[in-house]
C-alpha atoms as a PDB file:
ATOM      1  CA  UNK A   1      19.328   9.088 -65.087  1.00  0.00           C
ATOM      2  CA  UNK A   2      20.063  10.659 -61.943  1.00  0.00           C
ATOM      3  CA  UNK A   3      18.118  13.546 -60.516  1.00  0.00           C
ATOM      4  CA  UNK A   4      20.065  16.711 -58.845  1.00  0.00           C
ATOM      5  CA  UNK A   5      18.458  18.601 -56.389  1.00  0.00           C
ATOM      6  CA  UNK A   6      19.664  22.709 -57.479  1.00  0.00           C
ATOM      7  CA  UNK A   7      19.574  24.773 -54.242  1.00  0.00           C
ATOM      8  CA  UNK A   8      19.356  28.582 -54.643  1.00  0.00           C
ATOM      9  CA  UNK A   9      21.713  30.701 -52.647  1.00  0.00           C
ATOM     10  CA  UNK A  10      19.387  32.148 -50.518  1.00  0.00           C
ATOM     11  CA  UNK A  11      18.687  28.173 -49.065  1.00  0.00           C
ATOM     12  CA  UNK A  12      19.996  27.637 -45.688  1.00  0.00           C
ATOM     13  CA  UNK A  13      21.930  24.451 -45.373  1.00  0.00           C
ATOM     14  CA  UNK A  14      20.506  21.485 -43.397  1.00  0.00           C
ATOM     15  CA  UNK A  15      21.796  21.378 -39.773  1.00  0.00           C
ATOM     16  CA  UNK A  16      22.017  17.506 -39.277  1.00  0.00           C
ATOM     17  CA  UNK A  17      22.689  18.132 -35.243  1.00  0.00           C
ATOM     18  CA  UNK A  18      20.577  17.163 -32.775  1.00  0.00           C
ATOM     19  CA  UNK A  19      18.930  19.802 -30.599  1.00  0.00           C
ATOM     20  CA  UNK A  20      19.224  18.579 -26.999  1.00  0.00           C
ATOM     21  CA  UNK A  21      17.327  21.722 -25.132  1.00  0.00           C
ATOM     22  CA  UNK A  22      14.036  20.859 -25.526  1.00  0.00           C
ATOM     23  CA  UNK A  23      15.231  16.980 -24.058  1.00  0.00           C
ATOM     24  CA  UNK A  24      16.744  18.757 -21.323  1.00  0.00           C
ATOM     25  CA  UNK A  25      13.603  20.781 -20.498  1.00  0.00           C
ATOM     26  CA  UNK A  26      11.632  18.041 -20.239  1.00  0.00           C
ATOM     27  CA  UNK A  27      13.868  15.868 -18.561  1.00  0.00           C
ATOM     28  CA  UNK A  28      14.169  18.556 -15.878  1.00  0.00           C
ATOM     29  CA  UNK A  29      10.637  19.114 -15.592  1.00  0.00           C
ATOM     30  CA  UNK A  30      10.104  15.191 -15.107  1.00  0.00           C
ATOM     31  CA  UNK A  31      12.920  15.218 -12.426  1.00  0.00           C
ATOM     32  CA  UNK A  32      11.017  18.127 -10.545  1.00  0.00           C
ATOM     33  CA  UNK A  33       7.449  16.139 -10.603  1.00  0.00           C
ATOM     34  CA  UNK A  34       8.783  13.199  -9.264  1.00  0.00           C
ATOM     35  CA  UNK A  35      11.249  14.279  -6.661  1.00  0.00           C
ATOM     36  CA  UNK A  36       7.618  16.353  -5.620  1.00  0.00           C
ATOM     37  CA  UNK A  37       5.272  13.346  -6.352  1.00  0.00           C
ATOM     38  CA  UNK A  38       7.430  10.557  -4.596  1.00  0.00           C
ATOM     39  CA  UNK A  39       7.817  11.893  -0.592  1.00  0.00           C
ATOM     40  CA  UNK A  40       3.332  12.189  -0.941  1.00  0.00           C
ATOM     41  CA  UNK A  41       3.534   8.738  -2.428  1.00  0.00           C
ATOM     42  CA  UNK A  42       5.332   7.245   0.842  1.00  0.00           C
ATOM     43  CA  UNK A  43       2.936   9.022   3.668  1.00  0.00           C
ATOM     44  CA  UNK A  44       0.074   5.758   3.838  1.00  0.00           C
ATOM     45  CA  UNK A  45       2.543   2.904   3.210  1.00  0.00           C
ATOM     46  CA  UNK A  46       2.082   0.915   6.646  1.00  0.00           C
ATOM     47  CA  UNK A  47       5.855   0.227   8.021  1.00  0.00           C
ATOM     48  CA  UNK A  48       6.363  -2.450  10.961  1.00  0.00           C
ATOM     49  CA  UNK A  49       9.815  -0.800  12.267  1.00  0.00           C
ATOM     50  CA  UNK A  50      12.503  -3.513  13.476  1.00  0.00           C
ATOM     51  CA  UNK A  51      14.330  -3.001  16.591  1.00  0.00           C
ATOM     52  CA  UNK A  52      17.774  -0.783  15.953  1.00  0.00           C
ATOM     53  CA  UNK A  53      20.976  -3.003  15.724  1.00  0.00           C
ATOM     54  CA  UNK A  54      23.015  -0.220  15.543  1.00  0.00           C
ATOM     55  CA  UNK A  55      25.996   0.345  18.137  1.00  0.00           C
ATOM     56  CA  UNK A  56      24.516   1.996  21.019  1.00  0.00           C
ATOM     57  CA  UNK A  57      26.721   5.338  22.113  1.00  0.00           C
ATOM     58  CA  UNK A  58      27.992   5.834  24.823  1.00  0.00           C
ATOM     59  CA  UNK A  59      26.342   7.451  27.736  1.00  0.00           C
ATOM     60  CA  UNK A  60      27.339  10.639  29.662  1.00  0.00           C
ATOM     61  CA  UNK A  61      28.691  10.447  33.142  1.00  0.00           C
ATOM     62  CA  UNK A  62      25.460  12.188  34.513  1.00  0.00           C
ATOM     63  CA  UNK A  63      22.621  10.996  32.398  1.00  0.00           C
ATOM     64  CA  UNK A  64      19.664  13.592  32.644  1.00  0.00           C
ATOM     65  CA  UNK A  65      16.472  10.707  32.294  1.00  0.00           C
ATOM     66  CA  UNK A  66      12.794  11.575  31.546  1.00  0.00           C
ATOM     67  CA  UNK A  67      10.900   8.450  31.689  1.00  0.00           C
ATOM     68  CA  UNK A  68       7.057   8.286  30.106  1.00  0.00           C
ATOM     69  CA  UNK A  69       5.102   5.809  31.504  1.00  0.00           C
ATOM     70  CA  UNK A  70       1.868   4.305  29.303  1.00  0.00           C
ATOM     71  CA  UNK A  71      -0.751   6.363  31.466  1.00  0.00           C
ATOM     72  CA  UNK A  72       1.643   9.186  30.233  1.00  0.00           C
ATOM     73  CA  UNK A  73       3.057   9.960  33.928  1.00  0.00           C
ATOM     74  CA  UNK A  74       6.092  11.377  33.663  1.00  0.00           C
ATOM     75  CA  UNK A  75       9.429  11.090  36.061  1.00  0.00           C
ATOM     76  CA  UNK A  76      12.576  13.252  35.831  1.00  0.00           C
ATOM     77  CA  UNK A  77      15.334  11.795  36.835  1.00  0.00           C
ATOM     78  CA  UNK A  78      15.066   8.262  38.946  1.00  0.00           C
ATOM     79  CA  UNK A  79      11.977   9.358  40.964  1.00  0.00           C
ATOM     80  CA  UNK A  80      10.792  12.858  40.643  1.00  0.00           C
ATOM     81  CA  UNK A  81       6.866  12.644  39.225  1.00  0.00           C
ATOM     82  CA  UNK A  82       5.642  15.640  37.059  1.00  0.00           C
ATOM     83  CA  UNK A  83       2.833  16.175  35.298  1.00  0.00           C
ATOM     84  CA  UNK A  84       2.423  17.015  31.711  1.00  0.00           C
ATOM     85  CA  UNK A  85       1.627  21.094  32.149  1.00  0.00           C
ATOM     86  CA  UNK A  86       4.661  21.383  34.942  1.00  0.00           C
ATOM     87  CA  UNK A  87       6.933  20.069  32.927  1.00  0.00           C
ATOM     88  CA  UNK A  88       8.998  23.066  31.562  1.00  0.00           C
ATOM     89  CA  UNK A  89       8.964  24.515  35.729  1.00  0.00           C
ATOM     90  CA  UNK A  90      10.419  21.083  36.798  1.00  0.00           C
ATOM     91  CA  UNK A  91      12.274  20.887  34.031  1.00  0.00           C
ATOM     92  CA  UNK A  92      14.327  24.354  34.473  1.00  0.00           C
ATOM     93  CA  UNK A  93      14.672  23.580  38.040  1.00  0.00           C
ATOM     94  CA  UNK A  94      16.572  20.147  37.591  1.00  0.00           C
ATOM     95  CA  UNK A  95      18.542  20.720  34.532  1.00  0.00           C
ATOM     96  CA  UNK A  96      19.003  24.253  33.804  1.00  0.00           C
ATOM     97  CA  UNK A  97      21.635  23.871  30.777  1.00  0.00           C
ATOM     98  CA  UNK A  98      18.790  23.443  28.016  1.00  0.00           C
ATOM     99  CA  UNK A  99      21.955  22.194  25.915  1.00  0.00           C
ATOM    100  CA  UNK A 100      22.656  18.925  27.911  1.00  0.00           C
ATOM    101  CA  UNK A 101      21.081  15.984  26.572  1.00  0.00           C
ATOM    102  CA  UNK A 102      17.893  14.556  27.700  1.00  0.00           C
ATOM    103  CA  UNK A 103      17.488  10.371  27.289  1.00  0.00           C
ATOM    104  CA  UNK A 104      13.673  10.028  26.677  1.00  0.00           C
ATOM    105  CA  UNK A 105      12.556   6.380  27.754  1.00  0.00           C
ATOM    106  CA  UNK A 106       9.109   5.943  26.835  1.00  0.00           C
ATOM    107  CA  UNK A 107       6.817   2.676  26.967  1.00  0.00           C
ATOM    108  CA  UNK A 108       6.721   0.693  24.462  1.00  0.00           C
ATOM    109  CA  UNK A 109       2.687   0.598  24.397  1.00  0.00           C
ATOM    110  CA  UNK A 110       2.570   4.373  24.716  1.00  0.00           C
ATOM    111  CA  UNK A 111       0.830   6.156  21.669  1.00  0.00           C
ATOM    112  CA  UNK A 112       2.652   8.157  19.152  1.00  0.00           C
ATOM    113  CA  UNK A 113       0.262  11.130  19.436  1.00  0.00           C
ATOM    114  CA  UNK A 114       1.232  11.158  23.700  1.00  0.00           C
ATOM    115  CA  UNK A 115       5.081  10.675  22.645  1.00  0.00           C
ATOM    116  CA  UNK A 116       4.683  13.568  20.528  1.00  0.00           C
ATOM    117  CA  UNK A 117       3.125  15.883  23.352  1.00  0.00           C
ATOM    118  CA  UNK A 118       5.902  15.370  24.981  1.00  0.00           C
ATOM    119  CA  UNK A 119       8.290  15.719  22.516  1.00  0.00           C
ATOM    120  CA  UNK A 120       6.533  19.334  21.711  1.00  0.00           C
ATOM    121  CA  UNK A 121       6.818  19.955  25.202  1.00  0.00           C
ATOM    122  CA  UNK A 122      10.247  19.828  25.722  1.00  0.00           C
ATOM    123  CA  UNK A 123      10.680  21.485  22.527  1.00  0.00           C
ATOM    124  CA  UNK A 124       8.609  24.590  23.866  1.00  0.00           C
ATOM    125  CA  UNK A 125      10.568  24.633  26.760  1.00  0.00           C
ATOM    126  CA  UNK A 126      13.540  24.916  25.035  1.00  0.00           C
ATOM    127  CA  UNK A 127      15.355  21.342  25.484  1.00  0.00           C
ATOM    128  CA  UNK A 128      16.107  20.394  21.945  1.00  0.00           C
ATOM    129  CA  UNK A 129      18.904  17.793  22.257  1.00  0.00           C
ATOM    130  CA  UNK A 130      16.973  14.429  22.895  1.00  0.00           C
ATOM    131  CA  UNK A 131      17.430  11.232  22.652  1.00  0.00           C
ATOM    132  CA  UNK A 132      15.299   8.337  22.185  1.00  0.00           C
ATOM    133  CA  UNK A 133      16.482   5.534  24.967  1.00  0.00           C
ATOM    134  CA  UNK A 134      15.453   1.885  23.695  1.00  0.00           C
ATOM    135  CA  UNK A 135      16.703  -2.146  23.908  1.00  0.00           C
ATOM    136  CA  UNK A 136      19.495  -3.382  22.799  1.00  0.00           C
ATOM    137  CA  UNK A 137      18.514  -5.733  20.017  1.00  0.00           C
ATOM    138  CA  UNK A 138      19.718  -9.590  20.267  1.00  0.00           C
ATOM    139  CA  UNK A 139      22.230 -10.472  18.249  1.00  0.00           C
END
C-alpha cells in the first residue's frame, strides 16, 4: 500500500536550491573581523630583525649624509655638527632641494624613540625622501 501525498493548487512547490546569501553575508562579515582583528594581533609580538641581504642601490654622485651619533649629535654632511632644534635652519642652508635624497646613518645602539625625533624632524622640515644607510650583510 503506498501512500500519496495530494497537494492543493494553492501549494507552492519545494525549491530544492540552495540559498547562498546568507553564506555570503557571513562569510563577508568574518573576512571584515579578521582583516580588522589580525594587524592589533601583530603590535606585542617581539621581532629580532636580521641584517638586510638585499642588493644595496646605487648611490648618487653627491650623496647628501646626516649622520646620528648615540648621544644623538647630529652631523650634516662629513663634518658640519647641528643640534637637534637647528636642524631644519642648517638643513635649508646645505641642501635646499627638499626633493634630493637624504642617507640617514644612525648608530646602531641609538634608541628608536631618538631615531624617530629625527625622523619627525626632517619630516617637519619638509625633507621626505630618506633613506636608511646600514652594513652590507656577509654573504
Amino acid at each position: 500500500m503506498a501512500f500519496k501525498r495530494f497537494s492543493s493548487p494553492d501549494e507552492l512547490p519545494d525549491n530544492h536550491d540552495i540559498n547562498v546569501t546568507p553564506f555570503i553575508d557571513v562569510m563577508l562579515v568574518l573576512l571584515i573581523i579578521f582583516m580588522v582583528a589580525a594587524p592589533l594581533a601583530t603590535v606585542s609580538v617581539p621581532v629580532d630583525l636580521p641584517s638586510s641581504s638585499a642588493e644595496p642601490t646605487p648611490k648618487p654622485d653627491k650623496p647628501f649624509y646626516l649622520t646620528v651619533q648615540e648621544d644623538l649629535t647630529l652631523v650634516l654632511g662629513e663634518d658640519q655638527p647641528v643640534a637637534l632644534e637647528q636642524l631644519p635652519q642648517a638643513l635649508g642652508a646645505s641642501l635646499p632641494d627638499k626633493e634630493q635624497r637624504i642617507f640617514l646613518r644612525a648608530d646602531q645602539s641609538l634608541s628608536y624613540q631618538n631615531l624617530m625625533k629625527v625622523m619627525n624632524a626632517l619630516s617637519a622640515a619638509g625633507y621626505l625622501q630618506v633613506a636608511l644607510v646600514g652594513l652590507e650583510a656577509a654573504s
